[in-house]
Protein backbone atom coordinates (compact mmCIF):
# COMPACT_ATOMS: atom_id res chain seq x y z
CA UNK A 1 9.99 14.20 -23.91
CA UNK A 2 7.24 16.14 -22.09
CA UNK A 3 8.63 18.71 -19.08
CA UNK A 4 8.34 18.00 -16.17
CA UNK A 5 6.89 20.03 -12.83
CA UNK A 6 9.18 21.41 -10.88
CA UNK A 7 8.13 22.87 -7.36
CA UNK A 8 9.19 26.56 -6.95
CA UNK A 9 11.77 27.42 -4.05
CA UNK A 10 10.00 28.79 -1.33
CA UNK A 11 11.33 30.44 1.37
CA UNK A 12 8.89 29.84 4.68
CA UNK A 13 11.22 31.23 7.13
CA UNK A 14 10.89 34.87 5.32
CA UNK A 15 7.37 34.48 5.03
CA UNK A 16 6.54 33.20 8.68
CA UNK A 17 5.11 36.53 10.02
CA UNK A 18 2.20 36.10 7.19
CA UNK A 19 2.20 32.32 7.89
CA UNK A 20 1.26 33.07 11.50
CA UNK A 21 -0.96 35.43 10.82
CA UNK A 22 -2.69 32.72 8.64
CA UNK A 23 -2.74 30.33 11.03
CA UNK A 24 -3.96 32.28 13.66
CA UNK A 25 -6.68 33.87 12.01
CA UNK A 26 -7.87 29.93 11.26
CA UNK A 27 -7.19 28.65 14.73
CA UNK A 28 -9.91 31.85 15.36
CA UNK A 29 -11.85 30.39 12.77
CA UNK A 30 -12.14 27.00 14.40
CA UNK A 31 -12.64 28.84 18.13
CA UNK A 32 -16.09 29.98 16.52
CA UNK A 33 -17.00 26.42 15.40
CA UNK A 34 -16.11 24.58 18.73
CA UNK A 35 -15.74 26.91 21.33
CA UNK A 36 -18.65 27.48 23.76
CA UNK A 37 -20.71 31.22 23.51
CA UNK A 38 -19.78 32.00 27.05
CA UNK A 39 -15.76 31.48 26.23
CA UNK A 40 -15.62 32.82 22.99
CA UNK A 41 -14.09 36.18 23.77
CA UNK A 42 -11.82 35.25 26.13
CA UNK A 43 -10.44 32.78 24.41
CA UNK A 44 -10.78 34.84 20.44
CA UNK A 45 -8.96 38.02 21.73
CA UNK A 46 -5.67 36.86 23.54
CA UNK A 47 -5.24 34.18 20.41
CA UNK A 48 -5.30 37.25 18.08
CA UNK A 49 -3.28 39.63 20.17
CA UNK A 50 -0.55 36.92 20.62
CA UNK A 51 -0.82 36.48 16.53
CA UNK A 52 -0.43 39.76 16.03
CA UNK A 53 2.60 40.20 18.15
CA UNK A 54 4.28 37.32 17.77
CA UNK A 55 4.08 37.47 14.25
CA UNK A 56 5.43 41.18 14.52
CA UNK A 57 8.27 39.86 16.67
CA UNK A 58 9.05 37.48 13.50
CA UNK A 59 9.19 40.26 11.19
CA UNK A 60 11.27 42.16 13.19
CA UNK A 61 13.89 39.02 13.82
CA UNK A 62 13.57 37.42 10.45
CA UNK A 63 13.07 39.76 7.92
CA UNK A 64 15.75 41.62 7.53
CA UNK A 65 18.06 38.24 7.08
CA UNK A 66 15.90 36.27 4.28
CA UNK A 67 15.08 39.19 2.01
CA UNK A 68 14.77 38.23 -1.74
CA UNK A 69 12.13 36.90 -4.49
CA UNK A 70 10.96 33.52 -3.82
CA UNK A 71 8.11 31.12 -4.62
CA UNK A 72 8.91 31.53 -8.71
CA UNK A 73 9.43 35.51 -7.94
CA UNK A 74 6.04 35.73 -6.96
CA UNK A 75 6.41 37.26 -3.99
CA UNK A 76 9.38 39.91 -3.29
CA UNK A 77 10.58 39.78 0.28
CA UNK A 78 11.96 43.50 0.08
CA UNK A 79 12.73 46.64 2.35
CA UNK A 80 9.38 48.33 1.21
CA UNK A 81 7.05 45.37 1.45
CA UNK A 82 8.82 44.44 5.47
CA UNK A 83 8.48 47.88 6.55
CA UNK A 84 4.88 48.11 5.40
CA UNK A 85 3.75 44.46 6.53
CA UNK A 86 5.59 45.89 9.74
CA UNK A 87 3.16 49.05 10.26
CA UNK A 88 0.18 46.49 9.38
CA UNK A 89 0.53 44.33 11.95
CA UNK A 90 0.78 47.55 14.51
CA UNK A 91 -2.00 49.28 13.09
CA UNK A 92 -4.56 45.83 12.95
CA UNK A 93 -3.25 45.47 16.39
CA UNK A 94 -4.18 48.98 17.84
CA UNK A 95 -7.22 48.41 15.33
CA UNK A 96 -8.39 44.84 17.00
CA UNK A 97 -7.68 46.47 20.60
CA UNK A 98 -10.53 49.00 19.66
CA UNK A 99 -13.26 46.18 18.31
CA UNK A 100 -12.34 44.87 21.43
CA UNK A 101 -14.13 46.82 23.72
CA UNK A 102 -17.01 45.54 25.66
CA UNK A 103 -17.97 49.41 26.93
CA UNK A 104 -17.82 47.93 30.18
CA UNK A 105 -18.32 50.84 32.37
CA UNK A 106 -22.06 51.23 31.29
CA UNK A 107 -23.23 47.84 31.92
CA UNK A 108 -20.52 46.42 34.20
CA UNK A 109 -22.42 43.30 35.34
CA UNK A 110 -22.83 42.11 31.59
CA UNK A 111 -18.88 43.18 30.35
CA UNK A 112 -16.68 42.22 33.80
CA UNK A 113 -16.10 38.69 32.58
CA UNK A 114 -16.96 37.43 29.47
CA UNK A 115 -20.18 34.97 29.45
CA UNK A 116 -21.69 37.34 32.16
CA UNK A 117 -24.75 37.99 30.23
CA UNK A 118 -27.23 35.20 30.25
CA UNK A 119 -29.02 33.73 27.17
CA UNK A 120 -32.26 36.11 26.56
CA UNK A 121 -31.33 38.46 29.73
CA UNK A 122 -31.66 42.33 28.74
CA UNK A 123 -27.68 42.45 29.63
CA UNK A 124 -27.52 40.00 26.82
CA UNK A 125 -29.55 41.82 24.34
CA UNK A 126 -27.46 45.02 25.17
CA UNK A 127 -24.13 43.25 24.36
CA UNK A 128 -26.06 42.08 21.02
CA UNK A 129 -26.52 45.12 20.31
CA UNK A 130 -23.33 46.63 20.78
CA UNK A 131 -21.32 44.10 19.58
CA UNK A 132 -20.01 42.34 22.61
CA UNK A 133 -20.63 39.04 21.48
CA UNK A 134 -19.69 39.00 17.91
CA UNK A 135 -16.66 37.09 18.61
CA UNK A 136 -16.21 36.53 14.57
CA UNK A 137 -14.56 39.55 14.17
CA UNK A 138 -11.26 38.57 15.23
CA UNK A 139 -10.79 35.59 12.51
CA UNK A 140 -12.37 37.64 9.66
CA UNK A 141 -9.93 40.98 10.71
CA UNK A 142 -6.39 38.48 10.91
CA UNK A 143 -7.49 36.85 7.77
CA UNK A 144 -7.78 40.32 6.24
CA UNK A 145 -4.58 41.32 7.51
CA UNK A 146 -3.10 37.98 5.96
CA UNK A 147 -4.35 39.40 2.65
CA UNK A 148 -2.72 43.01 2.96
CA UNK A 149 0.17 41.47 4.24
CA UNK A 150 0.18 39.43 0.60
CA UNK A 151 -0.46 42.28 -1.09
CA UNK A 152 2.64 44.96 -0.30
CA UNK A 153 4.73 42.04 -1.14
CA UNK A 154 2.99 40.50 -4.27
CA UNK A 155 5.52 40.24 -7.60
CA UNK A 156 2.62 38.62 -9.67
CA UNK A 157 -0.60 40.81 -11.20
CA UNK A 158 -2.47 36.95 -10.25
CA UNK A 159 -0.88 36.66 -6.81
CA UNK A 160 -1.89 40.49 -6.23
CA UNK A 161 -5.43 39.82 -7.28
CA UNK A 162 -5.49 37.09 -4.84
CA UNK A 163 -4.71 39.16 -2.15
CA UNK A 164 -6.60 41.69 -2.81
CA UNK A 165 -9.80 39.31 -2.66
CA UNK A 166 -8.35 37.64 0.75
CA UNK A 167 -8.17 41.51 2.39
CA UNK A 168 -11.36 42.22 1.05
CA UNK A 169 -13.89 39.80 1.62
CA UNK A 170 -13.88 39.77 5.56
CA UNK A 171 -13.50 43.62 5.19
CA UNK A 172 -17.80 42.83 3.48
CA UNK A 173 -18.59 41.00 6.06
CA UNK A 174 -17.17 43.02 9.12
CA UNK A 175 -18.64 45.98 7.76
CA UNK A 176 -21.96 44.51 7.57
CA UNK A 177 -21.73 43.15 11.45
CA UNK A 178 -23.27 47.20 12.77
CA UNK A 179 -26.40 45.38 14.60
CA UNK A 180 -27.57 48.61 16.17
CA UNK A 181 -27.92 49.80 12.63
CA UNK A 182 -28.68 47.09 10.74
CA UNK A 183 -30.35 48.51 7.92
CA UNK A 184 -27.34 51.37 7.70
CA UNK A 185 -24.76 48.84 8.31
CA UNK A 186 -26.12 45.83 5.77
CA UNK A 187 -26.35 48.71 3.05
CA UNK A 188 -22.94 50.06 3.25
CA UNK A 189 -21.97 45.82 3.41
CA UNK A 190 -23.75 45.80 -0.08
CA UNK A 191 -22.74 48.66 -1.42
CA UNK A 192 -18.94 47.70 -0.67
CA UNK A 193 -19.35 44.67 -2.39
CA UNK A 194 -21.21 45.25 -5.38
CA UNK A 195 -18.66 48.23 -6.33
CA UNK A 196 -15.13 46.21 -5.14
CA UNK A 197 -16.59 43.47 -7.15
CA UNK A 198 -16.70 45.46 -10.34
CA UNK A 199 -13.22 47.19 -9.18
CA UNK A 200 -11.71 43.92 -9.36
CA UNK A 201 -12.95 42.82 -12.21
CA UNK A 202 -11.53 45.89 -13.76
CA UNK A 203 -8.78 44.84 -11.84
CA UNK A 204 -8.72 41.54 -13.71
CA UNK A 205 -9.47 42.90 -16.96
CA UNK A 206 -6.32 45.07 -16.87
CA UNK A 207 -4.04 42.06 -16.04
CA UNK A 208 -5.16 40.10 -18.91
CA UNK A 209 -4.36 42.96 -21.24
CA UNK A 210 -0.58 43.16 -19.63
CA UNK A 211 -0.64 39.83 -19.85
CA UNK A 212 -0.71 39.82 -23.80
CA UNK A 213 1.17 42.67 -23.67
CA UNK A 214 4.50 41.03 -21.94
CA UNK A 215 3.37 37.68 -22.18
CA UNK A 216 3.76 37.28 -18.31
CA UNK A 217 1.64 38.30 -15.47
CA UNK A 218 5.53 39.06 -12.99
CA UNK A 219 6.16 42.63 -12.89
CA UNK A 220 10.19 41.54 -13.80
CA UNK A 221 9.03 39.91 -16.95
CA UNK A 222 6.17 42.65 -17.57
CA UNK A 223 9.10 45.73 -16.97
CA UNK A 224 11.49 44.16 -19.09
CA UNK A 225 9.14 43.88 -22.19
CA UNK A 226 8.40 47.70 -21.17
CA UNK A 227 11.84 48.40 -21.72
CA UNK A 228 12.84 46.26 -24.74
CA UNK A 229 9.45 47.72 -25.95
CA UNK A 230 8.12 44.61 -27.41
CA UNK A 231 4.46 43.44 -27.49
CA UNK A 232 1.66 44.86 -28.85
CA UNK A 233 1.63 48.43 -27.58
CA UNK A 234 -2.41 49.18 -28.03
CA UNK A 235 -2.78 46.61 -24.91
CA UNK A 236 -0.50 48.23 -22.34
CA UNK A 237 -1.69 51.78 -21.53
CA UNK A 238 -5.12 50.45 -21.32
CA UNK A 239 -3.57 47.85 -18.70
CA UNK A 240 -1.79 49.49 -16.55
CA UNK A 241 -5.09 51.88 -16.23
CA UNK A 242 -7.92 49.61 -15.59
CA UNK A 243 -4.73 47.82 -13.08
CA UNK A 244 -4.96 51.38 -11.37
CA UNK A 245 -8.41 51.09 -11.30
CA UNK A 246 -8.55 48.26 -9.29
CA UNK A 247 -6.17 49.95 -6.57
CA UNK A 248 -7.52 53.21 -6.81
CA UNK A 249 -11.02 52.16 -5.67
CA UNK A 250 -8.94 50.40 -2.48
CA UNK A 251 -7.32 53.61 -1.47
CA UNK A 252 -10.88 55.71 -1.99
CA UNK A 253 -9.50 58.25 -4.63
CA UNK A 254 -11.74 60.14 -6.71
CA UNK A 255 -13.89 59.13 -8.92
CA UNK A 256 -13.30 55.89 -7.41
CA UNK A 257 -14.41 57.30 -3.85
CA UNK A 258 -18.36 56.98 -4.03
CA UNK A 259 -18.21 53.86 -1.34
CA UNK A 260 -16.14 55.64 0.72
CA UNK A 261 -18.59 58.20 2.91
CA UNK A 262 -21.48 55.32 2.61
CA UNK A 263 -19.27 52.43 3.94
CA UNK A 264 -17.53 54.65 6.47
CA UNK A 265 -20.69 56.07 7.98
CA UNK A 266 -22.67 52.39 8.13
CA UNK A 267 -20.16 50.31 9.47
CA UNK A 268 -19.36 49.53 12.94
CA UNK A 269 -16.79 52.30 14.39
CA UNK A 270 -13.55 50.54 15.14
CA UNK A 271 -14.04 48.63 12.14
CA UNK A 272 -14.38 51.86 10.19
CA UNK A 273 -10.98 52.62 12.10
CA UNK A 274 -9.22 49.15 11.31
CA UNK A 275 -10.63 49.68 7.54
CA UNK A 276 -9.33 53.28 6.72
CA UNK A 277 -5.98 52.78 8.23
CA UNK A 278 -4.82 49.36 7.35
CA UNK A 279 -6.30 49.46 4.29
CA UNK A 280 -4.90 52.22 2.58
CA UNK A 281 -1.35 50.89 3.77
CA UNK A 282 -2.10 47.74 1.65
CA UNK A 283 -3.73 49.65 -1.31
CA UNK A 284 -0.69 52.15 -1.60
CA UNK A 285 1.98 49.43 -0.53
CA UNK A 286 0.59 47.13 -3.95
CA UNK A 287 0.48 50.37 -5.99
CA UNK A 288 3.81 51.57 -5.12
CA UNK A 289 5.08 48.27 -6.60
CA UNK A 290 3.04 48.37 -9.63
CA UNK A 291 3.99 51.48 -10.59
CA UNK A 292 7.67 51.24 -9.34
CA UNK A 293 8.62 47.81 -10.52
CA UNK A 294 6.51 46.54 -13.08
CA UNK A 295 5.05 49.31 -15.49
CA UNK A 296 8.40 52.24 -14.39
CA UNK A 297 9.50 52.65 -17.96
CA UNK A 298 6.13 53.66 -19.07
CA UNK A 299 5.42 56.39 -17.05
CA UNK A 300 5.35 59.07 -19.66
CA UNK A 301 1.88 57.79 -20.76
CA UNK A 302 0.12 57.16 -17.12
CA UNK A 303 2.37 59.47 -14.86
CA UNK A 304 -0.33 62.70 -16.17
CA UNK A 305 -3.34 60.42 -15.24
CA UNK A 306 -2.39 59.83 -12.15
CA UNK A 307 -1.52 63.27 -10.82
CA UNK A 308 -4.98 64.32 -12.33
CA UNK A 309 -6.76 61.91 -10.26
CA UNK A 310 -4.50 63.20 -7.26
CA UNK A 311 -5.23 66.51 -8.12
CA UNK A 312 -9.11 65.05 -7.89
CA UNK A 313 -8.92 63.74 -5.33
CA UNK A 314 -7.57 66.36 -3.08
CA UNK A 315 -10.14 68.75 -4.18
CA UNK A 316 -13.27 67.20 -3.85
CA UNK A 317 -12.60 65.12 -0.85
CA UNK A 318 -11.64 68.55 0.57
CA UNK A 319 -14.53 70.46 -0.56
CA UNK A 320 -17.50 67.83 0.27
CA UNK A 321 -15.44 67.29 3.89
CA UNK A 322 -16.44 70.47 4.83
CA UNK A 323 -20.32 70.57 4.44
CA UNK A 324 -20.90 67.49 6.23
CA UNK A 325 -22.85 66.93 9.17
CA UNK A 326 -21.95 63.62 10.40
CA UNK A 327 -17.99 62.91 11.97
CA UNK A 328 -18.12 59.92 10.48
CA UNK A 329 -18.71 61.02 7.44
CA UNK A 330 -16.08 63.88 7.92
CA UNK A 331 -13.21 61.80 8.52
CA UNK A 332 -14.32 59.83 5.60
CA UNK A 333 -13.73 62.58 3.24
CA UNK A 334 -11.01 63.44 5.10
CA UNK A 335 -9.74 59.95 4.23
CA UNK A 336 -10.20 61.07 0.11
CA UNK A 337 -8.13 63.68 0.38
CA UNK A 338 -5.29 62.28 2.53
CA UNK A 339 -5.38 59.42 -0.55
CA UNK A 340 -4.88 62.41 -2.38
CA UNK A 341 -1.74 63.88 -0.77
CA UNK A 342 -0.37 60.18 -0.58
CA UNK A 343 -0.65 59.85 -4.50
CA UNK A 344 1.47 63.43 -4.65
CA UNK A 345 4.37 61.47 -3.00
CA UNK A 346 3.79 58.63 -4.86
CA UNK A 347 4.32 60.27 -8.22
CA UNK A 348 7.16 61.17 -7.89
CA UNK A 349 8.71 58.07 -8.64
CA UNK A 350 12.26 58.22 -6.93
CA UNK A 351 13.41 57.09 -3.85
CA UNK A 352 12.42 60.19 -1.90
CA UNK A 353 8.64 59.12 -3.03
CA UNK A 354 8.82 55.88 -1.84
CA UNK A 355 10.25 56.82 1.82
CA UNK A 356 7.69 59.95 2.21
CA UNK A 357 4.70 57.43 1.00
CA UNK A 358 5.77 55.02 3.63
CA UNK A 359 6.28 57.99 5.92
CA UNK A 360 2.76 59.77 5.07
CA UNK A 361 0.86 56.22 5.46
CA UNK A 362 2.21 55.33 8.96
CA UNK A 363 1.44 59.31 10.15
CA UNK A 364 -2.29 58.74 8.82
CA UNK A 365 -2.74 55.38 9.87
CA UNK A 366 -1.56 56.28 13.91
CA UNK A 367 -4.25 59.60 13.75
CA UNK A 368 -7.12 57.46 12.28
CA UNK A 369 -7.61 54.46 14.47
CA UNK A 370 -7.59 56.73 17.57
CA UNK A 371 -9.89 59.48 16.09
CA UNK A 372 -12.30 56.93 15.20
CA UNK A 373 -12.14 54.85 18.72
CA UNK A 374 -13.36 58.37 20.55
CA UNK A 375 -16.00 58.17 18.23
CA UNK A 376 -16.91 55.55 19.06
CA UNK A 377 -17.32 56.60 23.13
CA UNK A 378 -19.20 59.92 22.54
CA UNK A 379 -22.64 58.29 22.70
CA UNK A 380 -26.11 59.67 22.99
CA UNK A 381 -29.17 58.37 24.24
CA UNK A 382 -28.03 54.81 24.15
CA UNK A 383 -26.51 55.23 20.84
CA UNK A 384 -23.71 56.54 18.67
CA UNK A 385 -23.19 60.60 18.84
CA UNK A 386 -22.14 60.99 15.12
CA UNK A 387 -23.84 64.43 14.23
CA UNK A 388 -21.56 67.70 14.61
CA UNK A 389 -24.16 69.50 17.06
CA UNK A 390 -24.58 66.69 19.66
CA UNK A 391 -20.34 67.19 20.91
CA UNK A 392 -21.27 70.15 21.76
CA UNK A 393 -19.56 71.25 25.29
CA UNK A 394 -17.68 67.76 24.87
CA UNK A 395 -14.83 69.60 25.73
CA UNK A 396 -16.58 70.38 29.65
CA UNK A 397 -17.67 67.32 30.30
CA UNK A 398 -14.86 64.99 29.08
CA UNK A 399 -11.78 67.43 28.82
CA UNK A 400 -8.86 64.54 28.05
CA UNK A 401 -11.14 62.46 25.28
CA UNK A 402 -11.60 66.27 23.95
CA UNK A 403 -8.24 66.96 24.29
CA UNK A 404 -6.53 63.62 22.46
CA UNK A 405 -9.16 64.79 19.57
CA UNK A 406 -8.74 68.22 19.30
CA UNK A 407 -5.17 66.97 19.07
CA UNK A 408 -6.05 64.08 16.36
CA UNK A 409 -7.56 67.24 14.64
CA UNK A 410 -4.54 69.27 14.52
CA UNK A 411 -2.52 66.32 12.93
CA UNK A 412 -5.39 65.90 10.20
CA UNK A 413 -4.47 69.26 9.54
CA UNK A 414 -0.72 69.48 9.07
CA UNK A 415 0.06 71.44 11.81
CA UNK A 416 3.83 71.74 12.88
CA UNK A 417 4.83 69.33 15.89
CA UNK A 418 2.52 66.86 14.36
CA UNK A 419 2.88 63.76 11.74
CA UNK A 420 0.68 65.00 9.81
CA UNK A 421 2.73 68.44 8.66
CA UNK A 422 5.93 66.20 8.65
CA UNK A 423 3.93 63.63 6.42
CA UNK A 424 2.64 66.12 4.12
CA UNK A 425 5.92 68.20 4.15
CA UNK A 426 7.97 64.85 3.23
CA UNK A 427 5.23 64.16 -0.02
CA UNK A 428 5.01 67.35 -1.07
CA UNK A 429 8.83 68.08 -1.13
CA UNK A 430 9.74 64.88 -2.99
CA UNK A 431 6.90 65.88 -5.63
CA UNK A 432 8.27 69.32 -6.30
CA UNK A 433 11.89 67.85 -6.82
CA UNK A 434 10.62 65.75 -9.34
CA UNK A 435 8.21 68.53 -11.31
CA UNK A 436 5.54 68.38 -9.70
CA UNK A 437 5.34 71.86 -7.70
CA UNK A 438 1.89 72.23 -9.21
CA UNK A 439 0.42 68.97 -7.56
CA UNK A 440 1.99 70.40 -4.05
CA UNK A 441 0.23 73.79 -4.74
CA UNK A 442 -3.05 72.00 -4.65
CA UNK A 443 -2.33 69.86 -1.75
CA UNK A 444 -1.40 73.02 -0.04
CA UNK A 445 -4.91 74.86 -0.49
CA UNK A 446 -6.66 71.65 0.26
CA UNK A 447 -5.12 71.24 3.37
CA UNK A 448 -6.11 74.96 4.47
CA UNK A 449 -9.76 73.93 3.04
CA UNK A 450 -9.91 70.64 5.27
CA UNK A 451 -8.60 72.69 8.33
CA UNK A 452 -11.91 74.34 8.34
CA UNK A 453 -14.13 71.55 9.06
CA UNK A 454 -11.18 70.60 11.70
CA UNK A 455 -11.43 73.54 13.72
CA UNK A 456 -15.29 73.72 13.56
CA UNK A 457 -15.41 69.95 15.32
CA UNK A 458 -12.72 71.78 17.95
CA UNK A 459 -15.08 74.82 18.19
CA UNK A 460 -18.23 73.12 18.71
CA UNK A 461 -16.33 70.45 21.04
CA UNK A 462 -15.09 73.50 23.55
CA UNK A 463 -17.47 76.33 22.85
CA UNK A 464 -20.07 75.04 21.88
CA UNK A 465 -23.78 75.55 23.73
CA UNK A 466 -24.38 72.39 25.44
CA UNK A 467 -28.30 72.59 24.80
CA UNK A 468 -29.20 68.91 25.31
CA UNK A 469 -26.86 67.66 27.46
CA UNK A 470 -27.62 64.15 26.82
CA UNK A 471 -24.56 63.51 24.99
CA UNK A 472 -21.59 61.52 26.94
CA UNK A 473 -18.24 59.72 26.92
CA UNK A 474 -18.30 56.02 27.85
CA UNK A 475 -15.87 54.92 29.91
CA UNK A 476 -13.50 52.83 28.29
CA UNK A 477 -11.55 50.00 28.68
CA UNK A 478 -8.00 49.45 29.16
CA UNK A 479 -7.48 48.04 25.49
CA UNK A 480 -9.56 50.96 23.90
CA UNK A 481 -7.60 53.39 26.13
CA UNK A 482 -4.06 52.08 25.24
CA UNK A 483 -5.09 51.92 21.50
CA UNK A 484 -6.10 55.55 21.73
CA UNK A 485 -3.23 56.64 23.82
CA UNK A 486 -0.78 54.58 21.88
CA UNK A 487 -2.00 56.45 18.40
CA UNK A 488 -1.67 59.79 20.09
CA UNK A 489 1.58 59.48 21.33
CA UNK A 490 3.19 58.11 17.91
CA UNK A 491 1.43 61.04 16.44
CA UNK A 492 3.39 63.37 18.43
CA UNK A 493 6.67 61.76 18.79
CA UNK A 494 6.15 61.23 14.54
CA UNK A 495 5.94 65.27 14.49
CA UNK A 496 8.62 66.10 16.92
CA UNK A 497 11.25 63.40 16.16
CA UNK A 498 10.62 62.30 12.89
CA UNK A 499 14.16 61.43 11.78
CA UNK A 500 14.11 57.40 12.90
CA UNK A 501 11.44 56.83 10.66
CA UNK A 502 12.18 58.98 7.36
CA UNK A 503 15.16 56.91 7.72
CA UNK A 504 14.15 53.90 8.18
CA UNK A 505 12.01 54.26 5.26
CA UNK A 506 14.93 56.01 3.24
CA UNK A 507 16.83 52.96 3.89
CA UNK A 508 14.59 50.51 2.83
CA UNK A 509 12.61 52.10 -0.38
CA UNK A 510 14.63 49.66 -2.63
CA UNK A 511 11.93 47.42 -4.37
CA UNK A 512 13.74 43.80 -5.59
CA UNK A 513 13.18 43.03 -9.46
């Protein structure tokens, strides 16, 4: 008598927020195909706002009441994975606000209403240029959201390589769409892909071998043949390792980083925003679960690999930060070594690690989106102001946009009354309970290295000799403004009341099993 299929249990009311995420992102999908140019963007950005929040609204009402494993304990509806699909969907919101922007205040008659310009009109060429018309990132950003939303809550090494293709493959795309830069923009596209293709299939390669270690690709099944210590032993270190590879090159740690300043610098500005923020949430969500659930019981062998690469990662991404010339290329570094201070915390494996992650990764992902949308507004003669010498006497000229970064800047830093020292206080004090005091050392002296590329951007922003003069803040819109304003205040209220969400994430760093 053969068996016969049975249909896992699935429970669609916990997993409506990614459902309507999904659904939104292809109701965007089919705007593109049917919807007229001129209509596009009116019609592309309220559709993916209203996802967005409506789907966060779900979360907020639903979650908490269906948590559990469901589709065949594939998929782990738990305190961690709500809380980070939660800051996802905030940060791809304040993210999509920013791609948003039309930079109507320098060409008003093409930006007032959307469709203004007219087919081969200079206005049009001008919104070609800047992006005003590329309508097609609003399906390809939900859909990536869709697939880090999968991946903080994936039980399954298959499901998680899934999602990790499903987050990744619109990131390609979107970071190829820089038309002012094409060449610049289409190179860092390429780049991206060839390397995440060879991360994932080192990805891949890593959940075969667990796979004939445990005989199971779930992390319950996988952890439980870690702890009866059955299988064949030669094939799980080398698992959970290239597994780490795979997630590693998400999160830009070192020597996994080499993408990072090239991708960072060619693609377009708010999507280099959406990508460093939302993305390392996802990256860090799946490893947190990997490490926590699934391989736990082996930490003794891969625990002393992993704070090495921390310890890597801190370093160099603090070093090379500080003899760059381009911001975007800056913050990009900066990026390595806040990986860096996230994988202190995350070593630590207790619950005090899992709450301070969570903790560290909202702080980071609230200063990044902002510091790269004023970025994106400091332009110079027509184009992008990225080198250090041309925001020079910023501070004069635009004293608020100069003022929200200097600020931005401070938080990048750790300093107190900011997320950023109560981020890196939280991971460093849950790695020295655990033995890690060494690791926190480290992070300590990077930090004070970073600071000194900070304060040179402040420097040059208020003293520095405006010899061109050229160089200018665009206007921008309301979305841009509340995405920037938005990120600055959580920033601030994250440094001076930081209690609500240390414990909110103390509550909820149970993973299911």
């Amino acid at each position: 008598m053969t068996d016969q299929f049975v249909a896992p249990a699935i429970d669609y009311i916990g997993l409506l927020p990614l459902i309507i995420v999904l659904v939104g992102a292809l109701a965007g999908v089919m705007v593109e195909g049917f919807a007229g140019r001129r209509t596009r963007y009116a019609v592309q950005l309220p559709l993916s706002v209203a996802t967005l929040v409506v789907a966060f609204v779900a979360l907020v009402v639903l979650g908490p009441r269906n948590q559990g494993l469901t589709a065949a304990d594939t998929l782990a509806l738990d305190g961690p994975a709500l809380v980070l699909q939660g800051l996802l969907l905030l940060l791809s919101l304040l993210g999509l606000l920013v791609m948003a922007e039309r930079l109507g205040a320098q060409q008003p008659d093409a930006f007032t209403q959307a469709g203004a310009a007219t087919p081969g009109s200079p206005e049009e060429s001008y919104a070609v240029r800047h992006g005003a018309t590329m309508t097609e990132v609003f399906p390809l950003a939900l859909l990536s959201v869709a697939g880090m939303m999968l991946f903080v809550s994936a039980n399954d090494l298959l499901l998680l390589f899934i999602a990790l293709e499903v987050l990744s493959l619109p990131l390609y795309v979107l970071t190829g769409l820089a038309r002012r830069r094409r060449l610049l923009s289409q190179e860092a596209a390429l780049k991206y892909f060839l390397l995440g293709s060879f991360s994932s299939a080192f990805f891949l390669f890593g959940a075969v071998l667990l796979y004939g270690y445990a005989g199971s690709m779930r992390f319950g099944d996988i952890a439980a043949a870690v702890s009866a210590n059955v299988g064949m032993d030669g094939l799980l270190v080398p698992g959970i390792l290239l597994v780490a590879v795979g997630l590693l090159f998400k999160v830009g740690a070192v020597p996994f980083h080499m993408w990072t300043p090239d991708v960072y610098q060619g693609a377009p500005t708010p999507v280099t925003g959406f990508m460093a923020a939302c993305t390392k949430v996802a990256a860090f969500g799946a490893m947190l679960r990997v490490l926590y659930v699934a391989v736990e019981g082996a930490r003794l062998e891969w625990q002393p690999v992993i704070a090495a690469v921390a310890a890597l990662t801190m370093v160099v991404g603090a070093v090379l930060a500080i003899v760059q010339t381009d911001v975007k290329r800056i913050l990009a570094y900066s990026s390595i070594a806040h990986a860096g201070f996230v994988l202190v915390g995350l070593i630590s494996l207790d619950q005090a690690g899992v709450s301070s992650t969570m903790f560290y990764l909202a702080a980071y992902g609230f200063m990044t989106i902002p510091a790269f949308a004023i970025v994106f507004l400091v332009r110079s003669a027509g184009t992008e102001a990225t080198q250090v010498g041309q925001w020079a006497g910023l501070g004069r000229r635009s004293p608020w946009v100069a003022v929200a970064f200097t600020f931005l800047m401070l938080a990048f830093t750790g300093i107190p009354l900011t997320s950023g020292f109560t981020g890196k206080f939280a991971v460093f004090s849950a790695a020295i309970s655990q033995g890690w005091a060494w690791l926190a050392v480290i992070g300590v002296l990077a930090s004070a290295v970073t600071a000194y590329i900070y304060f040179k951007l402040v420097v040059v922003m208020w003293l520095g000799d405006d010899a061109t003069g050229d160089t200018a803040v665009v206007t921008p819109s309301l979305l841009t403004t509340f995405a920037i304003v938005a990120g600055v205040a959580v920033t601030l209220a994250l440094g001076v009341m930081p209690s609500p969400l240390l414990d909110l994430a103390q509550s909820t760093a149970t993973f299911l099993r």
